[in-house]
C-alpha atoms as a PDB file:
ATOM      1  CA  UNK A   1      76.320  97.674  84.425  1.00  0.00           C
ATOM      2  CA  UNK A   2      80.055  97.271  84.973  1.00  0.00           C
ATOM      3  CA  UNK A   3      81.947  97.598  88.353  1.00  0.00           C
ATOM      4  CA  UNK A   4      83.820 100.406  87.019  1.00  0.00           C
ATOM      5  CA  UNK A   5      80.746 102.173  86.026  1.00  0.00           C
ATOM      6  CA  UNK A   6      79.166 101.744  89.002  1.00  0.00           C
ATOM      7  CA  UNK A   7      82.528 102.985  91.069  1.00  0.00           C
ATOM      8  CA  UNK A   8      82.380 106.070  88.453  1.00  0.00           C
ATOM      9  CA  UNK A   9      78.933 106.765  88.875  1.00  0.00           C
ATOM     10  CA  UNK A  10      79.223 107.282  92.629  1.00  0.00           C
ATOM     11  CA  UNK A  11      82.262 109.660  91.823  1.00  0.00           C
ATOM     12  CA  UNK A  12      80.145 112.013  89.422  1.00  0.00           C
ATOM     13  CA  UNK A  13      77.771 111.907  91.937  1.00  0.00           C
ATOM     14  CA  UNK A  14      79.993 114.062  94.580  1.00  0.00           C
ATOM     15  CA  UNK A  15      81.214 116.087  91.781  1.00  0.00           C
ATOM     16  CA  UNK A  16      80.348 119.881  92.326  1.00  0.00           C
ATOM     17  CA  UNK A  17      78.904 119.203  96.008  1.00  0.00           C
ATOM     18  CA  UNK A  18      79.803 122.214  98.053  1.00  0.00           C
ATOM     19  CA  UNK A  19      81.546 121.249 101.126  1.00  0.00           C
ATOM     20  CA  UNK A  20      78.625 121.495 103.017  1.00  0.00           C
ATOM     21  CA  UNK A  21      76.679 119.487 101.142  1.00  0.00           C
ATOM     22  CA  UNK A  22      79.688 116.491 101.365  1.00  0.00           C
ATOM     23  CA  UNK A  23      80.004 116.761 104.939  1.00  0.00           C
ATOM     24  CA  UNK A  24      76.061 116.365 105.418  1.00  0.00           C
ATOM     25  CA  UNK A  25      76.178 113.328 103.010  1.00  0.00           C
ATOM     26  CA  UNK A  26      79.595 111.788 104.537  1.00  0.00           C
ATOM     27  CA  UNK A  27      77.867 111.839 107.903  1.00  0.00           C
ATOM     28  CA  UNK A  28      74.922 109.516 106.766  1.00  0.00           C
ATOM     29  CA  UNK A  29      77.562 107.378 104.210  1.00  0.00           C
ATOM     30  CA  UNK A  30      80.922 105.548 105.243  1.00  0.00           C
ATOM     31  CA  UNK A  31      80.868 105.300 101.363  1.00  0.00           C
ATOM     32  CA  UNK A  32      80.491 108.901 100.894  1.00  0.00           C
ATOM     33  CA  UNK A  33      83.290 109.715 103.836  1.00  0.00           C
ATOM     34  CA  UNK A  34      85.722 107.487 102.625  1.00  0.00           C
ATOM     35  CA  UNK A  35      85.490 108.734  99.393  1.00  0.00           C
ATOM     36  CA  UNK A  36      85.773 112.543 100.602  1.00  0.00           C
ATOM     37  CA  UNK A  37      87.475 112.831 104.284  1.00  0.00           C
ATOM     38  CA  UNK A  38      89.957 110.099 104.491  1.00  0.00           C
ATOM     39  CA  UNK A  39      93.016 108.796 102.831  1.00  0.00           C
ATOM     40  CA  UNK A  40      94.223 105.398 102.490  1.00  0.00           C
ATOM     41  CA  UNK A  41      97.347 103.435 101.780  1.00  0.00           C
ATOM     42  CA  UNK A  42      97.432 101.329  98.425  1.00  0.00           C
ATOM     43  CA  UNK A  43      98.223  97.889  97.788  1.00  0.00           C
ATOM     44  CA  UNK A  44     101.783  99.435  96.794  1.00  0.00           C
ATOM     45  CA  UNK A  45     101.614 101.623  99.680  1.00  0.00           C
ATOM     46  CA  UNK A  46     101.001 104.598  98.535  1.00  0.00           C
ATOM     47  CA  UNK A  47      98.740 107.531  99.828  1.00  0.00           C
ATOM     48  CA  UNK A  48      96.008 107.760  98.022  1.00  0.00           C
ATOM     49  CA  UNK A  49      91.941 109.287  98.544  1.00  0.00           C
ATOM     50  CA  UNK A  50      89.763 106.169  97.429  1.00  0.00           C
ATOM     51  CA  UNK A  51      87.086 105.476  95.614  1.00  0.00           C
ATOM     52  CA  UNK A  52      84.784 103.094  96.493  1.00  0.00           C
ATOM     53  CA  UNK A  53      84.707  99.721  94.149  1.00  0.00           C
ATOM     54  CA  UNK A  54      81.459  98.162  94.300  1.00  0.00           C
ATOM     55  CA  UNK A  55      81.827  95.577  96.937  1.00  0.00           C
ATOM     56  CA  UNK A  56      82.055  98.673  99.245  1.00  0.00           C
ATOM     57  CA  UNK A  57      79.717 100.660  97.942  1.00  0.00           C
ATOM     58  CA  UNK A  58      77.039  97.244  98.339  1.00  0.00           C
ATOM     59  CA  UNK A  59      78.425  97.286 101.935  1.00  0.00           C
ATOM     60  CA  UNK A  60      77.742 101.000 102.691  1.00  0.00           C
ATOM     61  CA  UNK A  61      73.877 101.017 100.955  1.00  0.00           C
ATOM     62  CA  UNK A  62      73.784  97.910 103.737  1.00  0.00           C
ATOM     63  CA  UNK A  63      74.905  99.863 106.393  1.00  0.00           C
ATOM     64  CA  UNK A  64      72.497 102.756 105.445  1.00  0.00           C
ATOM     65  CA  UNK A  65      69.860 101.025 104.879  1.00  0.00           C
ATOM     66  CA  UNK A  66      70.266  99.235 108.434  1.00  0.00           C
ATOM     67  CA  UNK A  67      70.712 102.571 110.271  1.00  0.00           C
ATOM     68  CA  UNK A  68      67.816 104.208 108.615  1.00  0.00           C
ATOM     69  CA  UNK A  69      65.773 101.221 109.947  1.00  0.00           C
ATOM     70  CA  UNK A  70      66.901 101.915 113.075  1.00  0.00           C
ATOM     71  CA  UNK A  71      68.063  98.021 113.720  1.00  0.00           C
ATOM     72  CA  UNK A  72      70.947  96.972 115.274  1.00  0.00           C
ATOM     73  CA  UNK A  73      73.632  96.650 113.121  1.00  0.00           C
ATOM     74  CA  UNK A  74      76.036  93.828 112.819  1.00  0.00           C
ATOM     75  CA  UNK A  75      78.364  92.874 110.064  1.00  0.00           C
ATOM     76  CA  UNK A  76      79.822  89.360 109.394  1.00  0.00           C
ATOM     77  CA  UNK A  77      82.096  89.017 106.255  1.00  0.00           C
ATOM     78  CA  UNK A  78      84.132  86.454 104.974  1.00  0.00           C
ATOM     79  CA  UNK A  79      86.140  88.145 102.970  1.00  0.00           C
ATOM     80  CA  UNK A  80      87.845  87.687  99.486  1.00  0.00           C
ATOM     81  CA  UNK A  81      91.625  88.662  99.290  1.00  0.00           C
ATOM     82  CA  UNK A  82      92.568  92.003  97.816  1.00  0.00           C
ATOM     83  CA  UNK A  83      88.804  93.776  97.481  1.00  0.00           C
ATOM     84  CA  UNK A  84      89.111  96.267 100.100  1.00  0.00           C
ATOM     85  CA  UNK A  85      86.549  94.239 102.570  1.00  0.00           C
ATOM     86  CA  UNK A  86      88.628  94.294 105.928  1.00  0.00           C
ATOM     87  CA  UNK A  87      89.651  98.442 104.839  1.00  0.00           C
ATOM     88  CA  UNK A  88      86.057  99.292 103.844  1.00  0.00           C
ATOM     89  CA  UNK A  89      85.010  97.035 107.343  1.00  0.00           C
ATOM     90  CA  UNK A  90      87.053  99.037 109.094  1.00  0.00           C
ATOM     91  CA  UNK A  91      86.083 101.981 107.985  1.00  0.00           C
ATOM     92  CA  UNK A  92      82.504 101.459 108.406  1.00  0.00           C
ATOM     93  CA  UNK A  93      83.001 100.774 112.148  1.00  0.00           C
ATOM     94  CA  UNK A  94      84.987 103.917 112.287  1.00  0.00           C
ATOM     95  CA  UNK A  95      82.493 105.988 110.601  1.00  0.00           C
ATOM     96  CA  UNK A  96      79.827 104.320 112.903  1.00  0.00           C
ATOM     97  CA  UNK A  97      81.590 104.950 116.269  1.00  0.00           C
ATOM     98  CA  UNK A  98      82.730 109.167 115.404  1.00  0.00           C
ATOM     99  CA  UNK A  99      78.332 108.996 114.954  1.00  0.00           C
ATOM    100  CA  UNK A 100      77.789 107.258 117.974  1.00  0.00           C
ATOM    101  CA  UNK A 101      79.154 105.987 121.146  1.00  0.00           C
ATOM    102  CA  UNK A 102      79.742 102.271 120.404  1.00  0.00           C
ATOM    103  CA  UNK A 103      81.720  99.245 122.108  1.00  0.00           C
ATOM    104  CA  UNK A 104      82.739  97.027 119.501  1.00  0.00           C
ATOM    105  CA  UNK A 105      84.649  93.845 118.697  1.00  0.00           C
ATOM    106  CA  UNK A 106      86.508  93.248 115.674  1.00  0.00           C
ATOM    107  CA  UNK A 107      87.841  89.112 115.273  1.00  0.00           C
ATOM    108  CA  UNK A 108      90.124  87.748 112.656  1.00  0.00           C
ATOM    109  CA  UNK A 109      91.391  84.449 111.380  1.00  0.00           C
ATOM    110  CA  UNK A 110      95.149  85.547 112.609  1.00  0.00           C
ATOM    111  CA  UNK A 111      96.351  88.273 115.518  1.00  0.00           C
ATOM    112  CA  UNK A 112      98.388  89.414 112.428  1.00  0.00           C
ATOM    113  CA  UNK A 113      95.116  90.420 110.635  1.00  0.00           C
ATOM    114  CA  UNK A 114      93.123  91.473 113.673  1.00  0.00           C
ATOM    115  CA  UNK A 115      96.550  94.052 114.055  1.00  0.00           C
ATOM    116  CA  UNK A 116      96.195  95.677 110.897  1.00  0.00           C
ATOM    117  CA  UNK A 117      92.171  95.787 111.273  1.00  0.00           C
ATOM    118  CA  UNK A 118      93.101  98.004 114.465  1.00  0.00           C
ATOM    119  CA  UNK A 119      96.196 100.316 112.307  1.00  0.00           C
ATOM    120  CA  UNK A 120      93.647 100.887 110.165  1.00  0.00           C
ATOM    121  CA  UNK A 121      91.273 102.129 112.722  1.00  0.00           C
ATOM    122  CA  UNK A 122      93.806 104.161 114.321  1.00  0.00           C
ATOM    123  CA  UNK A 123      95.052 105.444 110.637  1.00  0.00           C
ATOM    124  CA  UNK A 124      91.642 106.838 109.887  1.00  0.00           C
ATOM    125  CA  UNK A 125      91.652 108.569 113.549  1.00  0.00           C
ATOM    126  CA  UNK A 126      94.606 110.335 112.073  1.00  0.00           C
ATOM    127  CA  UNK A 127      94.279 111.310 108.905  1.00  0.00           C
ATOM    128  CA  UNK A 128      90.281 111.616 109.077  1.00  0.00           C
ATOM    129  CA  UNK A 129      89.610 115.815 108.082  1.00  0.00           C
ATOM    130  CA  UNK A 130      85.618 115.519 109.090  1.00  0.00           C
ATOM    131  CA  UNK A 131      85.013 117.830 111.513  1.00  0.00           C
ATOM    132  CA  UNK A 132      83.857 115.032 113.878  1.00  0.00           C
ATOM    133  CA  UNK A 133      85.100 117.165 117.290  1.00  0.00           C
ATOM    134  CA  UNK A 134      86.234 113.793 118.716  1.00  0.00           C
ATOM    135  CA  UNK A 135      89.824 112.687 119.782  1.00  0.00           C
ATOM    136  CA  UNK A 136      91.440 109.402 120.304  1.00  0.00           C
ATOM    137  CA  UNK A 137      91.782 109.198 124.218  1.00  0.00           C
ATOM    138  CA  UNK A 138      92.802 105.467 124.295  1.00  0.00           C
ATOM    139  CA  UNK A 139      95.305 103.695 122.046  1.00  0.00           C
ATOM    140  CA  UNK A 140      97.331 100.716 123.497  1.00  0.00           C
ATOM    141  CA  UNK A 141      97.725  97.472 121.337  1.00  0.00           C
ATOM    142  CA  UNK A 142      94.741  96.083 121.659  1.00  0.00           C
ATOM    143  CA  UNK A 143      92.042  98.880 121.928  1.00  0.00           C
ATOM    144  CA  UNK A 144      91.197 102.262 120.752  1.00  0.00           C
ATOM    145  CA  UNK A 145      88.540 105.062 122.200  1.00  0.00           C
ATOM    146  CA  UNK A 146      87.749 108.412 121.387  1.00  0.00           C
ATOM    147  CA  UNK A 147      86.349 111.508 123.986  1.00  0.00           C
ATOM    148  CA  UNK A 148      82.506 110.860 122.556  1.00  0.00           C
ATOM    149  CA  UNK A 149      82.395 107.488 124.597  1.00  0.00           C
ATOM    150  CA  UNK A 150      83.408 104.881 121.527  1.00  0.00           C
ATOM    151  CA  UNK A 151      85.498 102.465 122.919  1.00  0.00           C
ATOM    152  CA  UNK A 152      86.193  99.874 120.068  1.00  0.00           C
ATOM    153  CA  UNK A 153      87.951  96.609 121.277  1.00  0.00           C
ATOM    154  CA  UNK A 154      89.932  93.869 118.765  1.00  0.00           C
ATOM    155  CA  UNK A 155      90.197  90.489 120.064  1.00  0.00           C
ATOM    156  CA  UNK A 156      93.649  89.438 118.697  1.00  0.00           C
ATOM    157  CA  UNK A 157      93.183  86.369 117.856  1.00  0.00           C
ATOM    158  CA  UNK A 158      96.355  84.092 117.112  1.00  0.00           C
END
């Protein structure tokens, strides 16, 4: 099966899903509230709501499959250019701390990169429309928290 099939397949899948039935799925699936609650910028920088390619779908049925194990979860990823790893990342640990109280560490190659790791943290904070009942109590250039006790910490590396 293509990528594209599989991206499209995941699409029809949300089609007709009350909003109930979205918000009970996005809370078990970054892949699911990406797809549905968030907005993202494009590689020409425009707004747009994603779809997940298949690299971050595979990452997502990780994460699920991880959490409905009940193991720790920890994600390492060296990364291709330009296939939505570090914004999918990102987003996972997002999704992950509005679920749970976390501490986390996020470490790139660059203090340029580990920046834009925590924009895009802060981004989804903002434009996020799950009704998560969690605000961002902490953002300085290094760290953000929210009220439910995540406190999410980027080592900017560079």
């Amino acid at each position: 099966m293509e990528a594209d099939e599989i991206s499209k397949r995941f699409a029809e899948r949300l089609r007709g899903k009350t909003a109930d039935e979205l918000q009970l799925m996005a809370l078990q699936s970054p892949a699911v509230h990406f797809a549905c609650f968030v907005t993202i910028k494009d590689k020409n920088n425009k707004v747009i709501t994603p779809v997940p390619n298949v690299l971050q779908l595979r990452m997502s049925e990780a994460y699920e499959t991880m959490k409905a194990m009940g193991v720790k979860i920890r994600i390492i990823v060296t990364k291709p250019r330009r296939a939505g790893c570090s914004t999918f990342g990102t987003h996972i640990v997002y999704h992950h701390g509005m679920r749970t109280p976390i501490e986390g560490i996020a470490i790139s190659d660059v203090k340029e990169h580990s920046g834009e790791m925590l924009a895009k943290v802060q981004e989804y904070s903002k434009v996020d429309t799950f009704p998560w009942g969690h605000r961002m109590v902490k953002d300085s250039a290094s760290s953000v928290a929210w009220d439910n006790g995540t406190n999410k910490i980027f080592n900017l590396v560079g």
